[in-house]
Protein backbone atom coordinates (compact mmCIF):
# COMPACT_ATOMS: atom_id res chain seq x y z
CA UNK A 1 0.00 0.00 0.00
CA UNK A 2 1.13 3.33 -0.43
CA UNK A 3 3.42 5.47 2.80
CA UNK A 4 0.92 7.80 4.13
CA UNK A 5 1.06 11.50 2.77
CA UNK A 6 3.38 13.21 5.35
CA UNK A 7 3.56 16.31 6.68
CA UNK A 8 5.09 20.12 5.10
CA UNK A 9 7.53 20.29 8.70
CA UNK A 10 8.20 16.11 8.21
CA UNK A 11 9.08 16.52 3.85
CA UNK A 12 11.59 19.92 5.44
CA UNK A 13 13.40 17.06 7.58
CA UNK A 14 14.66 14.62 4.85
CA UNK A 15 17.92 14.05 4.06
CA UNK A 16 19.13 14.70 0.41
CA UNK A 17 18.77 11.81 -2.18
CA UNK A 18 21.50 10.45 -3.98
CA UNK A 19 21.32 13.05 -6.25
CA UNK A 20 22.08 15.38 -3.41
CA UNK A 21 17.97 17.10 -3.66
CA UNK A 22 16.27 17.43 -0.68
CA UNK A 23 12.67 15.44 -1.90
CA UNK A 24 10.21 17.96 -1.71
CA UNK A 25 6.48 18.19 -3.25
CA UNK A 26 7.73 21.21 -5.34
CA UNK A 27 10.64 19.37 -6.29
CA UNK A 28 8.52 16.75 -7.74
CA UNK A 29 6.16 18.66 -9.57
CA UNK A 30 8.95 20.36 -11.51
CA UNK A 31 10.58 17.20 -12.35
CA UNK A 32 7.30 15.94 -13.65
CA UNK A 33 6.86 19.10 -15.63
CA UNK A 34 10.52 18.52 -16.96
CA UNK A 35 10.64 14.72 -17.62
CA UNK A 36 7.05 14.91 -19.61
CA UNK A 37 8.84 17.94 -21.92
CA UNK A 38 11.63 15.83 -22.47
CA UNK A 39 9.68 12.21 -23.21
CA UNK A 40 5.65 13.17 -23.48
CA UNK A 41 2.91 11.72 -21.64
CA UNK A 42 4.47 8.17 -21.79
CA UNK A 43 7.41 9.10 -20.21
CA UNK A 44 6.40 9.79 -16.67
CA UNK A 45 6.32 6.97 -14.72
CA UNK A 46 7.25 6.96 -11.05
CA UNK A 47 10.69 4.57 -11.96
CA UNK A 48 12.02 7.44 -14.06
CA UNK A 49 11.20 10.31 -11.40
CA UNK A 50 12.68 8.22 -9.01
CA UNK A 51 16.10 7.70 -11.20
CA UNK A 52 15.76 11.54 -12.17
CA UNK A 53 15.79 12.00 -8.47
CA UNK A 54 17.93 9.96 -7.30
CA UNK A 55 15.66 8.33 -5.10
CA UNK A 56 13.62 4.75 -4.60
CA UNK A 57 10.22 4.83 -6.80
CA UNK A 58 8.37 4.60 -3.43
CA UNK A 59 9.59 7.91 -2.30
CA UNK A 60 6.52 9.67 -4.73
CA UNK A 61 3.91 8.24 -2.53
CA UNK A 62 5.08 10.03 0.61
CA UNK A 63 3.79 13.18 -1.09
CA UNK A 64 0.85 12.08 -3.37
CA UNK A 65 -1.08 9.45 -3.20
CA UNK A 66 -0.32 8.11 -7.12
CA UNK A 67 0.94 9.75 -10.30
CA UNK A 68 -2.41 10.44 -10.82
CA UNK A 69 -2.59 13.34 -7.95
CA UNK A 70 0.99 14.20 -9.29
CA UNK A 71 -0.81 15.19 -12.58
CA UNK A 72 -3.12 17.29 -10.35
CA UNK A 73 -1.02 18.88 -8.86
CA UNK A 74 1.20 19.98 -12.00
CA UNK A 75 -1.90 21.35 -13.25
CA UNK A 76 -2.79 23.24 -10.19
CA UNK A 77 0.86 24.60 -10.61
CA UNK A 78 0.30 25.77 -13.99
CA UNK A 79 -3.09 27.82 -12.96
CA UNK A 80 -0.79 29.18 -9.99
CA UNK A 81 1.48 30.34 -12.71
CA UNK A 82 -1.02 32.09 -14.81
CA UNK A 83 -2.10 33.80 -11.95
CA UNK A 84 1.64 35.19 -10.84
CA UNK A 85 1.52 38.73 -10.71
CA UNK A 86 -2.42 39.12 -11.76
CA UNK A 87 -4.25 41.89 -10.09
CA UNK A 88 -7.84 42.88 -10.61
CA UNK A 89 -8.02 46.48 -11.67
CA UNK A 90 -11.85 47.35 -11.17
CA UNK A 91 -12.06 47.43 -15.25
CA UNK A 92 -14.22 44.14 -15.72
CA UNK A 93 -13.78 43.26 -19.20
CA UNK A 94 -9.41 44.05 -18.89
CA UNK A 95 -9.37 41.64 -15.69
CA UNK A 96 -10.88 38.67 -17.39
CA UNK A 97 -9.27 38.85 -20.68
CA UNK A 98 -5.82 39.14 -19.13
CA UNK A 99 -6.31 36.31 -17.17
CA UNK A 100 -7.84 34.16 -19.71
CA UNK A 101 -4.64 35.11 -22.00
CA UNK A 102 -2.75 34.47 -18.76
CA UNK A 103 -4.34 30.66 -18.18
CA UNK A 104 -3.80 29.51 -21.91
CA UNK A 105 0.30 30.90 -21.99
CA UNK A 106 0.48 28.92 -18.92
CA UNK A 107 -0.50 25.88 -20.26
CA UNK A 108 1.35 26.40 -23.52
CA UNK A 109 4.23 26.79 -21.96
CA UNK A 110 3.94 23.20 -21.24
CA UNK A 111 2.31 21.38 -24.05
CA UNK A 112 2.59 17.47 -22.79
CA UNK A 113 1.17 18.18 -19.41
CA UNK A 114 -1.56 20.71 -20.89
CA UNK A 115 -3.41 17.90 -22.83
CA UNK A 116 -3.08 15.69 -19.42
CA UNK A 117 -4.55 18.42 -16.92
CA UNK A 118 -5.77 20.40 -18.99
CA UNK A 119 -9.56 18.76 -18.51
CA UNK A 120 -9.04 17.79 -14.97
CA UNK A 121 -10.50 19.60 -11.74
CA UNK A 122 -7.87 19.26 -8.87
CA UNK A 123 -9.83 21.00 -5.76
CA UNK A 124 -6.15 22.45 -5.23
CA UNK A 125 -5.70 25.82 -3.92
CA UNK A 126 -4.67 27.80 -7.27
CA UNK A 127 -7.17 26.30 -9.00
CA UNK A 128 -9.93 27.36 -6.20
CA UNK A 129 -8.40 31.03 -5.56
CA UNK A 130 -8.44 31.10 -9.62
CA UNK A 131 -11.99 30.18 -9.87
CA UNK A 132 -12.70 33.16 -7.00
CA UNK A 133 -11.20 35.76 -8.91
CA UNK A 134 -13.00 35.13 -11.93
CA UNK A 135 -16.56 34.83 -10.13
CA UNK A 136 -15.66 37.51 -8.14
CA UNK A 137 -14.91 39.96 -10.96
CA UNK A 138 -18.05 39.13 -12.71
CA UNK A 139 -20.30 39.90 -9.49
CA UNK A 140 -18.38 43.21 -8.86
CA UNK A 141 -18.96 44.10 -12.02
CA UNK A 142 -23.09 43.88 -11.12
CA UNK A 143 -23.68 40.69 -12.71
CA UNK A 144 -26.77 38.41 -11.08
CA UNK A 145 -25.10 35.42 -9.23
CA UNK A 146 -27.22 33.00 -12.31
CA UNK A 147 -25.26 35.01 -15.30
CA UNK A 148 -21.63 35.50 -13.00
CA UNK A 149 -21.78 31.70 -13.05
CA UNK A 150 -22.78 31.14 -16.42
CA UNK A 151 -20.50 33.38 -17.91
CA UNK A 152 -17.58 31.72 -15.68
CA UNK A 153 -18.46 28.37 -16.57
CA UNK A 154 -18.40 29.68 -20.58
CA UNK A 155 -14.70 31.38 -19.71
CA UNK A 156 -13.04 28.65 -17.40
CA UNK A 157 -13.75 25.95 -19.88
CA UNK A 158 -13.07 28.02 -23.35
CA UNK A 159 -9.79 29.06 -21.83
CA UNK A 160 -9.01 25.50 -20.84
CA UNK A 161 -10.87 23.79 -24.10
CA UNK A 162 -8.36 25.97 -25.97
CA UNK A 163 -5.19 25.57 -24.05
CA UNK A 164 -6.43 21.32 -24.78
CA UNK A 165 -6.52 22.06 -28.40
CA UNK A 166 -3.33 24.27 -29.28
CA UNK A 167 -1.49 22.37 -26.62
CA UNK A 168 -1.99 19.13 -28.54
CA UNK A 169 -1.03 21.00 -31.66
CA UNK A 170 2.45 21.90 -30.17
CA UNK A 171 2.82 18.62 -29.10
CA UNK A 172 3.20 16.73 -32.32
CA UNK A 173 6.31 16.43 -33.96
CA UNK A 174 7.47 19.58 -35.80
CA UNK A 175 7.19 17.87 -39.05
CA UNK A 176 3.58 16.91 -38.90
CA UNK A 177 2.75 20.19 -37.57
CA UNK A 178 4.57 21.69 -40.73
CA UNK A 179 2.35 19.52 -42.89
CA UNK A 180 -0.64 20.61 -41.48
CA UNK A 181 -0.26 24.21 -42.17
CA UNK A 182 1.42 23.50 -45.18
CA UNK A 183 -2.54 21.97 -46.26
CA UNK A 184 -3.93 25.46 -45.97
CA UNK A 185 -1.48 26.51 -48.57
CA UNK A 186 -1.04 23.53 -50.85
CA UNK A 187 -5.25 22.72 -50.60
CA UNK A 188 -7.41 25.28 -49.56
CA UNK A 189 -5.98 28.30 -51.68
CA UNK A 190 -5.96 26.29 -54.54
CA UNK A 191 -10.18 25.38 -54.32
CA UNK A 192 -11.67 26.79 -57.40
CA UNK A 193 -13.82 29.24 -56.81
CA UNK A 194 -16.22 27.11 -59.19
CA UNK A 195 -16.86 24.51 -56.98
CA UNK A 196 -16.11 26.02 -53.79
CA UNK A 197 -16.59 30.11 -53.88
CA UNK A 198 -16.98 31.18 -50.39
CA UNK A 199 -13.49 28.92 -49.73
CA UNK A 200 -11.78 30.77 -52.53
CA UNK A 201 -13.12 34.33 -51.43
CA UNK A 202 -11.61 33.70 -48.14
CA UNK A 203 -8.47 32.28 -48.99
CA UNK A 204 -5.53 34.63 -48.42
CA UNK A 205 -7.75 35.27 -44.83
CA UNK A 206 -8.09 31.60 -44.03
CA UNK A 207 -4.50 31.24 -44.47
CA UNK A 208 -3.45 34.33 -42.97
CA UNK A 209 -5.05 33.21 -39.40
CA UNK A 210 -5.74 29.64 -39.58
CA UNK A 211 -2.00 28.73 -38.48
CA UNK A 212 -2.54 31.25 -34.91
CA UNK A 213 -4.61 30.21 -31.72
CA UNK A 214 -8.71 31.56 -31.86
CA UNK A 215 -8.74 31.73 -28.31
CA UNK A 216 -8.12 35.69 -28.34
CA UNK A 217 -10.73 35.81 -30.81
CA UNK A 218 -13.65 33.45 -29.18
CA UNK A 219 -12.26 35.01 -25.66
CA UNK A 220 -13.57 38.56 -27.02
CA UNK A 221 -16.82 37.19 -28.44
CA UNK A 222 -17.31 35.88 -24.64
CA UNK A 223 -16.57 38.92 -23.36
CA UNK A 224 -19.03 40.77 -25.24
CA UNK A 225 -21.69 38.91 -25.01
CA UNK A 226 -21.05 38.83 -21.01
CA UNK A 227 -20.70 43.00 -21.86
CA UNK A 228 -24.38 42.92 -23.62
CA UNK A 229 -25.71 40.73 -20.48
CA UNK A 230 -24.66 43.33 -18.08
CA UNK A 231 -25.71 46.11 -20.17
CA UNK A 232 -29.16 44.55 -20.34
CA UNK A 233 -29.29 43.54 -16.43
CA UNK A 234 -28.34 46.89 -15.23
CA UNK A 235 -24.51 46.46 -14.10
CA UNK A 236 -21.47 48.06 -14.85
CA UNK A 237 -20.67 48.57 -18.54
CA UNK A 238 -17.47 47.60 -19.74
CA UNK A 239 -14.75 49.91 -18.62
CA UNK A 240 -13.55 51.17 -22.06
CA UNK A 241 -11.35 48.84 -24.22
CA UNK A 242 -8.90 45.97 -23.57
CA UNK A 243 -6.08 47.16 -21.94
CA UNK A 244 -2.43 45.66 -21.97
CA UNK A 245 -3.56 42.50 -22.81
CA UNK A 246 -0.75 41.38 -24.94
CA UNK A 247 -0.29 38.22 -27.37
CA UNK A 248 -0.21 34.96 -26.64
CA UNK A 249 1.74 32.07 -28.96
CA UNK A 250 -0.74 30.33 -31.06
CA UNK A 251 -0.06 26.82 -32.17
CA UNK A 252 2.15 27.69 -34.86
CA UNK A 253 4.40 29.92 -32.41
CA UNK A 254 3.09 33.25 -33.99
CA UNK A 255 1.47 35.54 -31.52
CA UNK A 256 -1.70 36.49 -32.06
C-alpha cells in the first residue's frame, strides 16, 4: 500500500537523495513538468522520477497518493502560474481577458502536461483562488449570481478547451505540424472558386489566421456577449477597451 502522505515540517526534515535534492512536493512537480517535456505523456512513470531523483520509486507516494494526484497537482501549478503577478483592476472586461490570455500561456508553456490536466478539476488551492477571482470579478462588475456563473463556466472551460486544443497541436512532432499548415497553402488556396466560392473568397484570410490560436478571438466574443448581459441587467458597462492584454503564442508559435 502506499506510505501515508506526510507532513510540510516532516518533507523539510529529509535528508538529500542520492542526487544530493532534498525530496520535496515542489521538487517533484517540476521534475514531472521537466521529464514529460523531455519524453511526453508516456514518459512519466514513477521509476524514471525516481532515477531523475535519485531516489527509490516509493519515495513519490510520501507526497501524493499516485501519479495520478501528481498530474493534479502539476496542473494546479500551472493555474498558480497564470495567476503570478495578476491583479484585478476594477475594469471588468481588462481583468478577465488578461487572465484568460494568462491561463492559456500557462499551459502552452507546457504542451505534454496541458493535454493531461488540462480537462481535470484538482480542488487544489490555485485552482480554487483562480476560480474566486473570476466569479468575483463578474459579481463586482453587477452581474446576477445565475449570469456571473454562467459566464464563468463559458470562460473557465473556453480558456481550458483551448489551451487542450493548441497544446496538442504543439505537441506533435514539428514535421507533422509543418504539414498541417502546409494543407492550408497547398489545398485550400488552390479550391476553385467554381466549386467552392466562399473557400476561394476567403483564402488569403483563411490562411493568414488559420495557423494562430482563436482563443483571443472566441475570448472577445465571450466577453461581449457577457458585456451585452450586463448592459441589459443593469450592471457596470465595460470599462472602455482591452487594456495591456498582450499576445499569446498560437499553435504555430506566432502571436496572435
Amino acid at each position: 500500500m502506499p506510505k501515508e502522505v506526510v507532513s510540510e515540517t516532516a518533507r523539510r526534515r529529509r535528508k538529500p537523495s542520492k542526487a544530493g535534492v532534498v525530496l520535496s512536493e515542489r521538487l517533484y512537480i517540476e521534475t514531472a513538468l521537466r521529464m514529460l517535456h523531455e519524453h511526453g505523456r508516456d514518459g512519466l512513470t514513477v521509476r524514471r522520477l525516481g532515477a531523475a531523483l535519485g531516489a527509490d520509486p516509493s519515495s513519490l507516494y510520501r507526497y501524493f497518493r499516485n501519479t495520478d494526484d501528481l498530474l493534479l497537482a502539476v496542473g494546479d501549478e500551472l493555474v498558480g502560474r497564470a495567476l503570478r503577478g495578476w491583479q484585478a483592476t476594477g475594469d471588468w472586461r481588462h481583468d478577465l481577458r488578461d487572465l484568460g490570455l494568462r491561463i492559456h500561456s500557462a499551459y502552452l508553456a507546457h504542451p505534454q502536461a496541458a493535454i493531461l490536466t488540462a480537462s481535470r478539476v484538482s480542488g487544489r488551492a490555485n485552482e480554487i483562488a483562480a476560480d474566486e477571482a473570476v466569479i468575483g470579478v463578474l459579481r463586482t462588475a453587477g452581474l446576477p449570481d445565475a449570469e456571473a456563473v454562467r459566464v464563468y463556466h463559458a470562460f473557465i472551460d473556453q480558456a481550458l478547451a483551448f489551451a487542450a486544443l493548441d497544446a496538442a497541436a504543439l505537441a506533435l512532432p514539428h514535421t507533422a505540424r509543418a504539414a498541417d499548415e502546409a494543407v492550408w497553402q497547398a489545398t485550400y488556396a488552390r479550391l476553385p472558386a467554381g466549386t467552392h466560392p466562399h473557400i476561394a473568397a476567403t483564402a488569403p484570410r483563411l490562411i493568414a489566421r488559420m495557423k494562430n490560436s482563436a482563443y483571443p478571438t472566441a475570448l472577445d466574443m465571450l466577453l461581449d456577449s457577457a458585456a451585452a448581459t450586463l448592459a441589459r441587467t443593469g450592471g457596470v458597462r465595460g470599462a472602455g477597451g482591452v487594456r495591456g492584454a498582450g499576445g499569446v503564442p498560437g499553435p504555430g508559435g506566432d502571436t496572435v
